[in-house]
N, C-alpha and C. Protein backbone atom coordinates (compact mmCIF):
# COMPACT_ATOMS: atom_id res chain seq x y z
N UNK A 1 7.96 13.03 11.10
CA UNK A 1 8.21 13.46 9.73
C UNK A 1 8.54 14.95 9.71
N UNK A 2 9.36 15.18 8.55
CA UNK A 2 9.84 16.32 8.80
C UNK A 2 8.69 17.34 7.95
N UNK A 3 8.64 18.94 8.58
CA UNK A 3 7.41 19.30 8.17
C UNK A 3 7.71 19.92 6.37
N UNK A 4 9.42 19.79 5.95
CA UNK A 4 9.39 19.95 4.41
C UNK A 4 9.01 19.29 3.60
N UNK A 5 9.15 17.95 4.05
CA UNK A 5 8.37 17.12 2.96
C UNK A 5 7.29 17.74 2.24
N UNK A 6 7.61 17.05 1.06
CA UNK A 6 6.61 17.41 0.09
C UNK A 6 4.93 17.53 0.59
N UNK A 7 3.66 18.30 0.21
CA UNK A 7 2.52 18.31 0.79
C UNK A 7 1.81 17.69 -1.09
N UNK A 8 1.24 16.33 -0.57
CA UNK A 8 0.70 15.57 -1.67
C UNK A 8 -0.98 16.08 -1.97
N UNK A 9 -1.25 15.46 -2.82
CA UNK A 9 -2.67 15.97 -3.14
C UNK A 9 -3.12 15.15 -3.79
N UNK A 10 -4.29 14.32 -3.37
CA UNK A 10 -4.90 13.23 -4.57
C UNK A 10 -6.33 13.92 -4.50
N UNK A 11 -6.65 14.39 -6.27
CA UNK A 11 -8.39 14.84 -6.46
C UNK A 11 -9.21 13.97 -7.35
N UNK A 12 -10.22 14.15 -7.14
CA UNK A 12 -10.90 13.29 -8.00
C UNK A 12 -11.28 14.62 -9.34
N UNK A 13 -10.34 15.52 -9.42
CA UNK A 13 -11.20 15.90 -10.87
C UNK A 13 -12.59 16.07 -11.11
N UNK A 14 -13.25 16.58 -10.02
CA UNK A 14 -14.82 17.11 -10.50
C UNK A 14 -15.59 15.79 -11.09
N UNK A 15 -14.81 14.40 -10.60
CA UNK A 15 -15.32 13.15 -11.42
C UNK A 15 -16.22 12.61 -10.49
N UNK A 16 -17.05 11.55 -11.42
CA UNK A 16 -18.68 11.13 -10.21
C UNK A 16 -18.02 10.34 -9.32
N UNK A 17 -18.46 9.78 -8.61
CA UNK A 17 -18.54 9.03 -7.38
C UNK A 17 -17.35 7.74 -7.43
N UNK A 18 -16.71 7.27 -8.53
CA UNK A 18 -16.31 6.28 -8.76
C UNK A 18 -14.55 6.88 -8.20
N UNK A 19 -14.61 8.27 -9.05
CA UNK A 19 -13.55 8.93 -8.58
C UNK A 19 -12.83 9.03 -7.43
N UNK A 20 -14.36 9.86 -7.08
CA UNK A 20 -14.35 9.74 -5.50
C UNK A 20 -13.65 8.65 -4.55
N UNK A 21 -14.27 7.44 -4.82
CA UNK A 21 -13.73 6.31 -4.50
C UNK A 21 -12.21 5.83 -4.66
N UNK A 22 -11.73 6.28 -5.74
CA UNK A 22 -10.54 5.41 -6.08
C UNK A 22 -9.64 6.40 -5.13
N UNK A 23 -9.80 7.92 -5.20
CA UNK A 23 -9.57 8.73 -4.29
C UNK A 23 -9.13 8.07 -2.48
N UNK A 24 -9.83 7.54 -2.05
CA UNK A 24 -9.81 6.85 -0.74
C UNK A 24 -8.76 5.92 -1.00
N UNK A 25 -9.47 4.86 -1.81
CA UNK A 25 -8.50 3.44 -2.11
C UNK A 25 -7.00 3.97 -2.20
N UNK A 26 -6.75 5.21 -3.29
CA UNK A 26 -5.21 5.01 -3.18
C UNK A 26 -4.67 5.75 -2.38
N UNK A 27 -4.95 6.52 -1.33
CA UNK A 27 -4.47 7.14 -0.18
C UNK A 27 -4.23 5.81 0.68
N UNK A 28 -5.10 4.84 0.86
CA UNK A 28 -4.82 3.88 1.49
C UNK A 28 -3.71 3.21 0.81
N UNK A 29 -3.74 2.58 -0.04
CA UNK A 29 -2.75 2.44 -1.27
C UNK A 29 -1.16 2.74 -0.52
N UNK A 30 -1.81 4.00 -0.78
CA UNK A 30 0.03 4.91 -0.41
C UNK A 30 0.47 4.77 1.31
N UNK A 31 -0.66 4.59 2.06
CA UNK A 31 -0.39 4.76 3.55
C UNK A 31 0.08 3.33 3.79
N UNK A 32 0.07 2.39 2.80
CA UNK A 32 0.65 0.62 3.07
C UNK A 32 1.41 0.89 2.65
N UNK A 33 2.00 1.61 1.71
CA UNK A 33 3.61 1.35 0.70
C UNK A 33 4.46 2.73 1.56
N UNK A 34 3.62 3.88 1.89
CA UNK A 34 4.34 4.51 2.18
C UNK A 34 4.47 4.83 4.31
N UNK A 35 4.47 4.36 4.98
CA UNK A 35 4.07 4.52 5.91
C UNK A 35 3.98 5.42 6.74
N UNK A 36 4.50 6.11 7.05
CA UNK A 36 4.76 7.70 7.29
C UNK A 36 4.06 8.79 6.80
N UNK A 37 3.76 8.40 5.73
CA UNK A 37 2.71 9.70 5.16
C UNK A 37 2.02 9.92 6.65
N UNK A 38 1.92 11.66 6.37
CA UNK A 38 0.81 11.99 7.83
C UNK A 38 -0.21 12.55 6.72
N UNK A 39 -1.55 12.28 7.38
CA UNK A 39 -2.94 13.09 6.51
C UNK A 39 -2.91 14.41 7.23
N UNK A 40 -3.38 15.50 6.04
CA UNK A 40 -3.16 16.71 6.60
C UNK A 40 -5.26 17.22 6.64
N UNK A 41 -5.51 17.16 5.45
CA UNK A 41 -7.29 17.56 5.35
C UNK A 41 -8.01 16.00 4.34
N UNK A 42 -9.03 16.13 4.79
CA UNK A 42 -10.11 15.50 3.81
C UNK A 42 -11.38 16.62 3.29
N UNK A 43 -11.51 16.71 1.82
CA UNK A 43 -12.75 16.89 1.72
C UNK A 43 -13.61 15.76 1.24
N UNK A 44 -15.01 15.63 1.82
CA UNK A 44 -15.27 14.45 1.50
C UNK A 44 -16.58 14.44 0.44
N UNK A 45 -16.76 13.51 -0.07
CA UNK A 45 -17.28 13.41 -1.31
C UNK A 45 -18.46 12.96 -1.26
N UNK A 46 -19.36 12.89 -2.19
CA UNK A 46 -20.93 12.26 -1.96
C UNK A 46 -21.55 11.22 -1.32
N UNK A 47 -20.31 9.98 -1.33
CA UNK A 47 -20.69 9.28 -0.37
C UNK A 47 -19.71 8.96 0.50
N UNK A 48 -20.78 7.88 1.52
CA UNK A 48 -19.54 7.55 2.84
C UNK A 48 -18.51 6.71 2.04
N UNK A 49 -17.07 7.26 3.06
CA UNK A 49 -15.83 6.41 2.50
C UNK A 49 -15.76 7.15 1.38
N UNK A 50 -16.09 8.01 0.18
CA UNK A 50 -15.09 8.68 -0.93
C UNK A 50 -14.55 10.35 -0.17
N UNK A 51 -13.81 10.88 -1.57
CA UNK A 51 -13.68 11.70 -0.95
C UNK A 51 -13.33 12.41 -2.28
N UNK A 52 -13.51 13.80 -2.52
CA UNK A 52 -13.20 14.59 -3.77
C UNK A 52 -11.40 14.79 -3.70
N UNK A 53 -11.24 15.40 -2.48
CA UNK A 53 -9.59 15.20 -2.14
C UNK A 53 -8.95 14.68 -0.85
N UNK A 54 -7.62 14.63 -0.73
CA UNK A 54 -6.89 14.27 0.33
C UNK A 54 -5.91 14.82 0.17
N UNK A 55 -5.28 15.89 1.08
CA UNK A 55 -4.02 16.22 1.70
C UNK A 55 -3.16 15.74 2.45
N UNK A 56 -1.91 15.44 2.47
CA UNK A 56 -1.32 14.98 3.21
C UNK A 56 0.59 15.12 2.95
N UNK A 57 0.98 14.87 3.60
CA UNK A 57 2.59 15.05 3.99
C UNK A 57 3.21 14.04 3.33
N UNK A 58 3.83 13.82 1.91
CA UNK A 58 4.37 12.76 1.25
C UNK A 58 5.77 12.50 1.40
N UNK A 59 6.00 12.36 0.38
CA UNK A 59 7.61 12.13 0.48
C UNK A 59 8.04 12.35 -1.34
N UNK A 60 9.32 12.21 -1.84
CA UNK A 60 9.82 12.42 -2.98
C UNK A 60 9.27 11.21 -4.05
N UNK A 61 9.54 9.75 -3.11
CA UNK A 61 9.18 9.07 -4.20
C UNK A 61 7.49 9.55 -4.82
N UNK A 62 6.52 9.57 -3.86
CA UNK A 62 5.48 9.59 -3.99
C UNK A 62 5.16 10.76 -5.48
N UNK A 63 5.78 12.21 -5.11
CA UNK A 63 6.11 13.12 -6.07
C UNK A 63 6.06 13.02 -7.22
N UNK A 64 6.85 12.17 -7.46
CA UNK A 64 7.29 11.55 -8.86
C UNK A 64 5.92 10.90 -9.28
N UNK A 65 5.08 10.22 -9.00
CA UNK A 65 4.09 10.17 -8.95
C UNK A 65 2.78 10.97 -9.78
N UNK A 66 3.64 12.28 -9.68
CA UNK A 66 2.68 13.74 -9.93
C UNK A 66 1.81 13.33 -11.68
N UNK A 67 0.76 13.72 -11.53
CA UNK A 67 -0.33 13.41 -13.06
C UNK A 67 -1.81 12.00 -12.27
N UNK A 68 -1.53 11.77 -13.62
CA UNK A 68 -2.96 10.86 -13.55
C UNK A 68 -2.65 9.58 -13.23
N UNK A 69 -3.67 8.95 -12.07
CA UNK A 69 -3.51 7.40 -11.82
C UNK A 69 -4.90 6.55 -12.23
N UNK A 70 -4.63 5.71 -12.93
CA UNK A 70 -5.94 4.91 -13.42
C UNK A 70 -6.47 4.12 -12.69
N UNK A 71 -7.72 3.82 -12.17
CA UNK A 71 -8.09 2.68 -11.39
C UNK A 71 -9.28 1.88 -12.80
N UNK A 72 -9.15 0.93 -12.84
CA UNK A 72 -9.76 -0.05 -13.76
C UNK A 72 -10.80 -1.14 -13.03
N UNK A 73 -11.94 -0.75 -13.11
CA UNK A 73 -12.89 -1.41 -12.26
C UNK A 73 -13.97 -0.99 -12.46
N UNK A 74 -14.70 -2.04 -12.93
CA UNK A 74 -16.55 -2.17 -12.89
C UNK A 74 -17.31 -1.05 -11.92
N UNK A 75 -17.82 -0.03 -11.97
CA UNK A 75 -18.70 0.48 -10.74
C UNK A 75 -18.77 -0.34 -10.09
N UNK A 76 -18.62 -0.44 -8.55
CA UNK A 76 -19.47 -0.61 -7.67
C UNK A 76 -20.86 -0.07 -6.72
N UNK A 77 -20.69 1.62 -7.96
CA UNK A 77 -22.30 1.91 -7.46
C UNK A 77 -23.36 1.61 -8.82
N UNK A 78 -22.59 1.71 -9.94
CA UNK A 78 -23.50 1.36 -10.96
C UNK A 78 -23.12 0.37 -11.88
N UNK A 79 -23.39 -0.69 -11.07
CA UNK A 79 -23.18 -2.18 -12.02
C UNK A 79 -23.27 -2.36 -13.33
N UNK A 80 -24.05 -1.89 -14.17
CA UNK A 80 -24.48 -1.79 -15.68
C UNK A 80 -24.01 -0.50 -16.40
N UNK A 81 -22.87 0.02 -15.45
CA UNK A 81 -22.80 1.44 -16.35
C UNK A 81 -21.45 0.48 -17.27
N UNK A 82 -21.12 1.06 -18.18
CA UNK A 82 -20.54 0.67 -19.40
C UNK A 82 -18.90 0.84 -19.34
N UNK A 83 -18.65 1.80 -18.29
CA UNK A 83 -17.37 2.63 -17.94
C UNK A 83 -16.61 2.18 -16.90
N UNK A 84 -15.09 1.84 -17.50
CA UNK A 84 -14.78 0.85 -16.61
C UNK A 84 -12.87 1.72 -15.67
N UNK A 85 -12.93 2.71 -16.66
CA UNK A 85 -11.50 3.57 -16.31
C UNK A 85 -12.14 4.55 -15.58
N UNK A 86 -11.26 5.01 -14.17
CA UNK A 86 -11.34 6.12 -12.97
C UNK A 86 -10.12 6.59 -13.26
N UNK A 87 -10.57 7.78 -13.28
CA UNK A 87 -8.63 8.77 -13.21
C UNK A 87 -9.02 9.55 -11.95
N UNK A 88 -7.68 9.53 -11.28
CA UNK A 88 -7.72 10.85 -10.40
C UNK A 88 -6.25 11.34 -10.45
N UNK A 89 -6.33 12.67 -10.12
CA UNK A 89 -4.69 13.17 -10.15
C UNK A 89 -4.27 13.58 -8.96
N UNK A 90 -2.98 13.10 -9.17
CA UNK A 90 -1.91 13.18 -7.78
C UNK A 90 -0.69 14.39 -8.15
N UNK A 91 -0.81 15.65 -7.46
CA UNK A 91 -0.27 16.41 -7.33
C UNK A 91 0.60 17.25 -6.38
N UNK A 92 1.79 17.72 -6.81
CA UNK A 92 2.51 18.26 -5.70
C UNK A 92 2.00 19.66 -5.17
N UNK A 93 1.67 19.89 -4.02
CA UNK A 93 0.91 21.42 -3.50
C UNK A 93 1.31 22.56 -3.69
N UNK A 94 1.20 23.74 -4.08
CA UNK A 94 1.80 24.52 -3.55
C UNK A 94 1.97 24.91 -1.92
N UNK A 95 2.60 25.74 -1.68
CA UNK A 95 2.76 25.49 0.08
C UNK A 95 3.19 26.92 0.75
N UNK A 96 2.46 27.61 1.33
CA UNK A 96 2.77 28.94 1.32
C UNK A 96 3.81 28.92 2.45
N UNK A 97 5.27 30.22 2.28
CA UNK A 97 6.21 30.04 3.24
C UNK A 97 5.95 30.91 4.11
N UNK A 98 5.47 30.40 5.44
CA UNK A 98 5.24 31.33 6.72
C UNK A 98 6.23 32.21 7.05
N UNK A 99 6.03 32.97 7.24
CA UNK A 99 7.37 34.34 8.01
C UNK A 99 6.68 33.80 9.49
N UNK A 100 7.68 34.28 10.38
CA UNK A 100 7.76 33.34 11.62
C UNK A 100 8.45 35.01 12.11
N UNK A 101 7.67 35.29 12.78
CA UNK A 101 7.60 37.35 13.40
C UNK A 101 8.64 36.93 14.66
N UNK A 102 9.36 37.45 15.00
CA UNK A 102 10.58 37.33 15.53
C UNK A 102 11.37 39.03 16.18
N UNK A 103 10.07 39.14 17.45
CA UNK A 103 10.62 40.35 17.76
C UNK A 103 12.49 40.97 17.62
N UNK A 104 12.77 40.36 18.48
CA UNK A 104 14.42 40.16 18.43
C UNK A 104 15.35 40.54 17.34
N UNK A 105 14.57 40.75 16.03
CA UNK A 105 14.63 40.88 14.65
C UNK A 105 14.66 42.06 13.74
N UNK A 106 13.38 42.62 14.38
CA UNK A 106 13.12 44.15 14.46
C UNK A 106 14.21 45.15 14.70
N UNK A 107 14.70 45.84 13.71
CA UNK A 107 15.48 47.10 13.98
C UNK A 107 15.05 48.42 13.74
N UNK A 108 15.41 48.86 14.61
CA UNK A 108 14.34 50.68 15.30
C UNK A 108 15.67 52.10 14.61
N UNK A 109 14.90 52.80 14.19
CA UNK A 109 15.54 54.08 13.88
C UNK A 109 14.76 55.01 14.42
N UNK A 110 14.94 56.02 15.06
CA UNK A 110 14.73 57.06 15.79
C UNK A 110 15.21 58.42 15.14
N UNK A 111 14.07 59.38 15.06
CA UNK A 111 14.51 60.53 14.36
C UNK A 111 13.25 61.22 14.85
N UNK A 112 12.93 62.92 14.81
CA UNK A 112 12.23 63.78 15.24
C UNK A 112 11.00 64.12 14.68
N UNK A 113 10.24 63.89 15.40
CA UNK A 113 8.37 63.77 14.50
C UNK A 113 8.47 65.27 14.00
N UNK A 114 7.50 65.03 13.36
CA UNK A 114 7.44 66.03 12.56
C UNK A 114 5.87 66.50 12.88
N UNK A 115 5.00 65.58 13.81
CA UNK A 115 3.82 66.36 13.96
C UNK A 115 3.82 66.53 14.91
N UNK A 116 2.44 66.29 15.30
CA UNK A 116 1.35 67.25 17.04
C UNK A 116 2.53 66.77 18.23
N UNK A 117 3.12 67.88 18.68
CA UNK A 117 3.83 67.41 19.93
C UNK A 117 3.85 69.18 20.60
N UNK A 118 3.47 69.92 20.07
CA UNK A 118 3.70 71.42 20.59
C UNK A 118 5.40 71.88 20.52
N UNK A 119 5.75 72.23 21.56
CA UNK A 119 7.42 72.18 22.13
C UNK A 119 7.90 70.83 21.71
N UNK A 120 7.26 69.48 22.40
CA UNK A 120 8.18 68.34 21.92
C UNK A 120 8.71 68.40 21.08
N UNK A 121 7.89 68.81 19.63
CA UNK A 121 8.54 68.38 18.60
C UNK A 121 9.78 69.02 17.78
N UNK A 122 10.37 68.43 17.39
CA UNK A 122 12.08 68.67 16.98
C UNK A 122 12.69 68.65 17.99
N UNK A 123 12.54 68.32 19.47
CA UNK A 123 13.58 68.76 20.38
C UNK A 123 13.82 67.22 20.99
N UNK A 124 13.29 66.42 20.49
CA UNK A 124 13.48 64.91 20.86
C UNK A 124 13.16 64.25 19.91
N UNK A 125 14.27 62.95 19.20
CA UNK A 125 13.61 61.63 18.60
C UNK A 125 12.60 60.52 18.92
N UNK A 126 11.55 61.35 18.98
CA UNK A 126 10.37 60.26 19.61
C UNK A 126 9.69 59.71 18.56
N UNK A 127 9.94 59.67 17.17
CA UNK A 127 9.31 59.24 16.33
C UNK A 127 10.44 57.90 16.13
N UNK A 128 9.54 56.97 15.69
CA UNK A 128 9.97 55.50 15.64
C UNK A 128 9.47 55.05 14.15
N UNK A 129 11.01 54.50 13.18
CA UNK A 129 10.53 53.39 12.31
C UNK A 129 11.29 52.42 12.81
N UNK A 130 10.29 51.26 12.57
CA UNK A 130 11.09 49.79 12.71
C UNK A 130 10.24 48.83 11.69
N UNK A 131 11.65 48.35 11.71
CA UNK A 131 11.86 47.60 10.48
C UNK A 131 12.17 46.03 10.99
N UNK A 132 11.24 44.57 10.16
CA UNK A 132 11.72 43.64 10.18
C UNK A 132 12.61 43.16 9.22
N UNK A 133 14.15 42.86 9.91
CA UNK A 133 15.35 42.63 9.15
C UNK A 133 15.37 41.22 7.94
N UNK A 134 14.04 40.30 8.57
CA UNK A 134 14.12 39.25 7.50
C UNK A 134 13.73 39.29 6.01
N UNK A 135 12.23 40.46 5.92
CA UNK A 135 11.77 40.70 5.14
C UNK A 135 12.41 41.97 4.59
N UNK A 136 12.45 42.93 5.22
CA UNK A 136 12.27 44.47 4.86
C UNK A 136 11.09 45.25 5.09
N UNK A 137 10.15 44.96 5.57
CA UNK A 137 9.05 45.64 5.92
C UNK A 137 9.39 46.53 7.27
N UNK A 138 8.81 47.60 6.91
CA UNK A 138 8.47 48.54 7.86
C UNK A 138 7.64 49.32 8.26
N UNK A 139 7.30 50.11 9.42
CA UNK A 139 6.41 50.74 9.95
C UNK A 139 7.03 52.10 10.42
N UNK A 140 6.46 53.06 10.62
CA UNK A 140 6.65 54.67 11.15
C UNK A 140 5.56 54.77 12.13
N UNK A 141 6.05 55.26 13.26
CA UNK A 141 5.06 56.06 14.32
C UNK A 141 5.78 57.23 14.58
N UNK A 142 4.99 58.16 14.51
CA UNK A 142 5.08 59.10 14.89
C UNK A 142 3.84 59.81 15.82
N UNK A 143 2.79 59.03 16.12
CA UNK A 143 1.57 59.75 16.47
C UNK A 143 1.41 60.36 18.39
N UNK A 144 2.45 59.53 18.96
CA UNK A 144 2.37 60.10 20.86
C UNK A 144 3.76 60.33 20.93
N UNK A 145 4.15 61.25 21.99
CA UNK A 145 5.12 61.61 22.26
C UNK A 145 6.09 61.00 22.79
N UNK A 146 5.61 59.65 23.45
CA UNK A 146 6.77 58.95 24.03
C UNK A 146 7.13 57.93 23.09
N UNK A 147 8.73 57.95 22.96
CA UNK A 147 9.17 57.17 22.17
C UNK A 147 9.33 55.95 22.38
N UNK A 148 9.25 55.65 23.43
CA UNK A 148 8.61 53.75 24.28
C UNK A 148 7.37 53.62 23.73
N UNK A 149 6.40 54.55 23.75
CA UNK A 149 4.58 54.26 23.19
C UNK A 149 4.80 54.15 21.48
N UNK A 150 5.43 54.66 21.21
CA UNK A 150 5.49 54.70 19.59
C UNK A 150 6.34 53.19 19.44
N UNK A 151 7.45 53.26 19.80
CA UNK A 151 8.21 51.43 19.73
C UNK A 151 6.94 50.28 19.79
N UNK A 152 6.30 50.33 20.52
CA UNK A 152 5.17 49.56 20.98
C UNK A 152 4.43 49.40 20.44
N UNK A 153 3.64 50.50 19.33
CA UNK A 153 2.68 50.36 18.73
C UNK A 153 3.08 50.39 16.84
N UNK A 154 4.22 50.36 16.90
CA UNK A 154 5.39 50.02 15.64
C UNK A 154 5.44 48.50 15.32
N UNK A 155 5.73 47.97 16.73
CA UNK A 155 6.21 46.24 16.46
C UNK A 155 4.83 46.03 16.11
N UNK A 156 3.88 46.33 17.04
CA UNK A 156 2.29 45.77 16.91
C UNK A 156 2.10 45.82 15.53
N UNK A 157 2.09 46.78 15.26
CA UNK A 157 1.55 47.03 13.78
C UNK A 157 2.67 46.36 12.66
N UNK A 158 3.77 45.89 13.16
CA UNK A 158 4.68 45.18 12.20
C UNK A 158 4.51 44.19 12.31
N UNK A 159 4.07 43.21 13.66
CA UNK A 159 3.82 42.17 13.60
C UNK A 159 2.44 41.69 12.68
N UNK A 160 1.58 43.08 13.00
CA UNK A 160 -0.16 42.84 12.60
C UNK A 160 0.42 42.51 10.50
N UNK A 161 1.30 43.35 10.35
CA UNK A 161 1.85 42.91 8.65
C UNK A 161 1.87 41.63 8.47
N UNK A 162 2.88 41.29 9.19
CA UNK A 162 3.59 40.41 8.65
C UNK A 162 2.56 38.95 8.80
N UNK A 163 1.44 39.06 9.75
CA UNK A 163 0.21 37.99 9.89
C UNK A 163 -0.50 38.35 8.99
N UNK A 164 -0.89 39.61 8.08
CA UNK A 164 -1.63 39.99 6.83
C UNK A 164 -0.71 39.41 5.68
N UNK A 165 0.40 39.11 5.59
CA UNK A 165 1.56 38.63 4.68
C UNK A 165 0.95 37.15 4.69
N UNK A 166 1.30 36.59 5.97
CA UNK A 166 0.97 35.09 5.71
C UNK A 166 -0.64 34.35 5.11
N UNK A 167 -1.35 35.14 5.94
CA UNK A 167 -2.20 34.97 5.17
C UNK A 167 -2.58 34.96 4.05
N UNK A 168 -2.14 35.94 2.93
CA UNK A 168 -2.46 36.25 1.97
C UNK A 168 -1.62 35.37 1.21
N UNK A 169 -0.92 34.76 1.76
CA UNK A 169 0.21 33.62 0.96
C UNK A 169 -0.60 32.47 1.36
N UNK A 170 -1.05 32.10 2.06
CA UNK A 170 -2.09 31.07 2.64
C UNK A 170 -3.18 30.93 1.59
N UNK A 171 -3.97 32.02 1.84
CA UNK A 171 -5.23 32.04 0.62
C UNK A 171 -4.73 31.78 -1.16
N UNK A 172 -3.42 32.03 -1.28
CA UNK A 172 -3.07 32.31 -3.09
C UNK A 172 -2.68 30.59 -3.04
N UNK A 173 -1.87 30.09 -2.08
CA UNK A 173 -1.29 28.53 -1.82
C UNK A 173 -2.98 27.90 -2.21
N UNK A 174 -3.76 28.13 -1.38
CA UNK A 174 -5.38 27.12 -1.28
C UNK A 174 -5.76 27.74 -2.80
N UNK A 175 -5.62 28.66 -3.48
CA UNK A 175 -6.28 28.97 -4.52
C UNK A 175 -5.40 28.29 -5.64
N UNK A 176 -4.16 28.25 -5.41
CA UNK A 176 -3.52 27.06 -6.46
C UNK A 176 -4.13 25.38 -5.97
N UNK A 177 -3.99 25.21 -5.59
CA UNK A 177 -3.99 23.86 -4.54
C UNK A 177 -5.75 23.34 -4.92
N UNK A 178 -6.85 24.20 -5.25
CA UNK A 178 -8.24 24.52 -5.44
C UNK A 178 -8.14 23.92 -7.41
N UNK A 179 -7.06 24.90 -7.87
CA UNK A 179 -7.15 24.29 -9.14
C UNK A 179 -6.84 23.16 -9.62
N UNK A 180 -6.09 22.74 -9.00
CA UNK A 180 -5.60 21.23 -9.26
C UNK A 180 -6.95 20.57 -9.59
N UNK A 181 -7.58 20.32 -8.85
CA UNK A 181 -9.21 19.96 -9.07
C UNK A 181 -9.93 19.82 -10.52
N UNK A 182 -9.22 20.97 -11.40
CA UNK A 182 -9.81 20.91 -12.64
C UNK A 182 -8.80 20.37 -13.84
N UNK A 183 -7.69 20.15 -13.02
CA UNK A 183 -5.97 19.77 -14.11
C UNK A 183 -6.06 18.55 -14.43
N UNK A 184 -7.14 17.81 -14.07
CA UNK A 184 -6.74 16.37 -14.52
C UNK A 184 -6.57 15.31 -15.63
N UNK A 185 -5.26 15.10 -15.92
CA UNK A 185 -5.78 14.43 -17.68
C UNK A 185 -6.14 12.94 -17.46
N UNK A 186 -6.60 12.95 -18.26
CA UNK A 186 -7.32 11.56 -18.31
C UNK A 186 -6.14 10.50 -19.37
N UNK A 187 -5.28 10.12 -19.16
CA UNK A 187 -4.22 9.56 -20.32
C UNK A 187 -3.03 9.43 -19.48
N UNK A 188 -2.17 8.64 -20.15
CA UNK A 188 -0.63 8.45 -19.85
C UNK A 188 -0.61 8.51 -18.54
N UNK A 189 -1.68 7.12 -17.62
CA UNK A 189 -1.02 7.30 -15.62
C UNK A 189 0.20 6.76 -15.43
N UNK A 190 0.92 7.72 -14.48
CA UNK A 190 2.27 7.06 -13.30
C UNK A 190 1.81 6.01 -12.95
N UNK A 191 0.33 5.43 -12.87
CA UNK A 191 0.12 4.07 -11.76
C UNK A 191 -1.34 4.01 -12.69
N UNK A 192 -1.33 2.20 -12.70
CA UNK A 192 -2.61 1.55 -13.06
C UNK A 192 -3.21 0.52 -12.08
N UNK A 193 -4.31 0.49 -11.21
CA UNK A 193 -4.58 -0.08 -10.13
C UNK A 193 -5.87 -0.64 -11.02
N UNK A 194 -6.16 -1.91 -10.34
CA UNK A 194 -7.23 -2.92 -10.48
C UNK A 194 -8.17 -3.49 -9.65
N UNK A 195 -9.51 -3.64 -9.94
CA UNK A 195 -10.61 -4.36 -8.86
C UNK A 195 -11.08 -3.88 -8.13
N UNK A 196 -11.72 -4.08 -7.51
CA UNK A 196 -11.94 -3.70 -5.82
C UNK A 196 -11.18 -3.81 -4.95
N UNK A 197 -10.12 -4.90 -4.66
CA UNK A 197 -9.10 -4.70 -4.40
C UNK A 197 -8.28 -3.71 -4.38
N UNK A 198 -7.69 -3.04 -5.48
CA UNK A 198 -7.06 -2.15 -5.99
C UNK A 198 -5.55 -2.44 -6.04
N UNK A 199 -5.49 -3.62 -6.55
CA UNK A 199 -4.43 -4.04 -7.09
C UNK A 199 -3.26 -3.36 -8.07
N UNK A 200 -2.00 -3.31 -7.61
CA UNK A 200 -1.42 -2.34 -8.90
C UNK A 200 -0.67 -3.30 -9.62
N UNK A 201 -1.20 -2.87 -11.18
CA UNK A 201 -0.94 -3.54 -12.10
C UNK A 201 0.87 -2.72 -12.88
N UNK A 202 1.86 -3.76 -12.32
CA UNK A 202 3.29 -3.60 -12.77
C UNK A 202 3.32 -3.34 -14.48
């Protein structure tokens, strides 16, 4: 599978245990109709076999999909409870876009430090900015005299960016991806499933 595909999300909405459940059932659900789906995370839920969410690698039809799916079924942990509709919502992820550091990429300008060098300084370009051409980010050294030691500790520190970049696109992706959790409407599902089974009702 290709790694653009869509990244799916089924939550149970902060819902009790039943949620949880239908949660499992229709990942399975989707892994019979859809076959290819790859699972990416589980978090798992209060009991064995549920799960609060599931991540995984979908596809377009599935997408379409996106909102609330109803499962219609009696508890099976609380026989006498009165409540017979489970919603959980199926959502498209956000997905943070990795920068992919690419020495080869890096372009260097050379010009004359302006600090601690005694004599060196002004009489040689040993000061180094470099710049990654995909983004625009850049770095300046100017701090040792050799302009090979400064190149060196330029990329380092451009590369050390551009892994503080992804990350921080990583953490804001999981902090969207976190809310979904609380988006769920309870009304108007893409899909109505039935029983224990989990039959989908056309």
């Amino acid at each position: 599978m290709r790694e653009d595909t869509p990244i799916i999300q089924i939550s149970s909405g902060q819902g009790p245990d039943e949620c949880e459940l239908a949660v499992s059932k229709l990942f399975d659900a989707f892994c019979r109709e859809f076959p290819a789906i790859r699972l990416i995370e589980q978090s798992p839920g209060r009991r064995p076999g549920c799960f609060k969410s599931i991540r995984f690698h979908g596809n377009e039809a599935i997408s379409r999909l996106e909102g609330s799916v109803l499962w219609r079924c009696q508890s099976p942990f609380r026989p006498k409870h009165g409540r017979k509709n489970w919603f959980v919502d199926v959502s498209v992820c956000a997905d943070a876009d990795a920068i992919t550091f690419d020495e080869a990429r890096v372009r260097y300008e050379t010009f004359r430090s302006s600090g601690k060098g005694g004599q060196h300084v002004n009489k040689t370009e040993s000061a180094i900015r470099a710049i990654y051409e995909p983004t625009g980010d850049s770095i300046v050294m100017m701090d040792e005299r050799s302009q090979y030691r400064n190149k060196q500790i330029a990329v380092a520190r451009l590369k050390q960016l551009i892994t503080e970049k992804n990350q921080a696109s990583q953490n804001s992706a999981k902090m969207q991806n976190w809310l979904e959790h609380y988006r769920i409407v309870r009304g108007n599902p893409s899909r109505v499933y039935e029983g224990l089974d989990f039959k989908e009702i056309k």
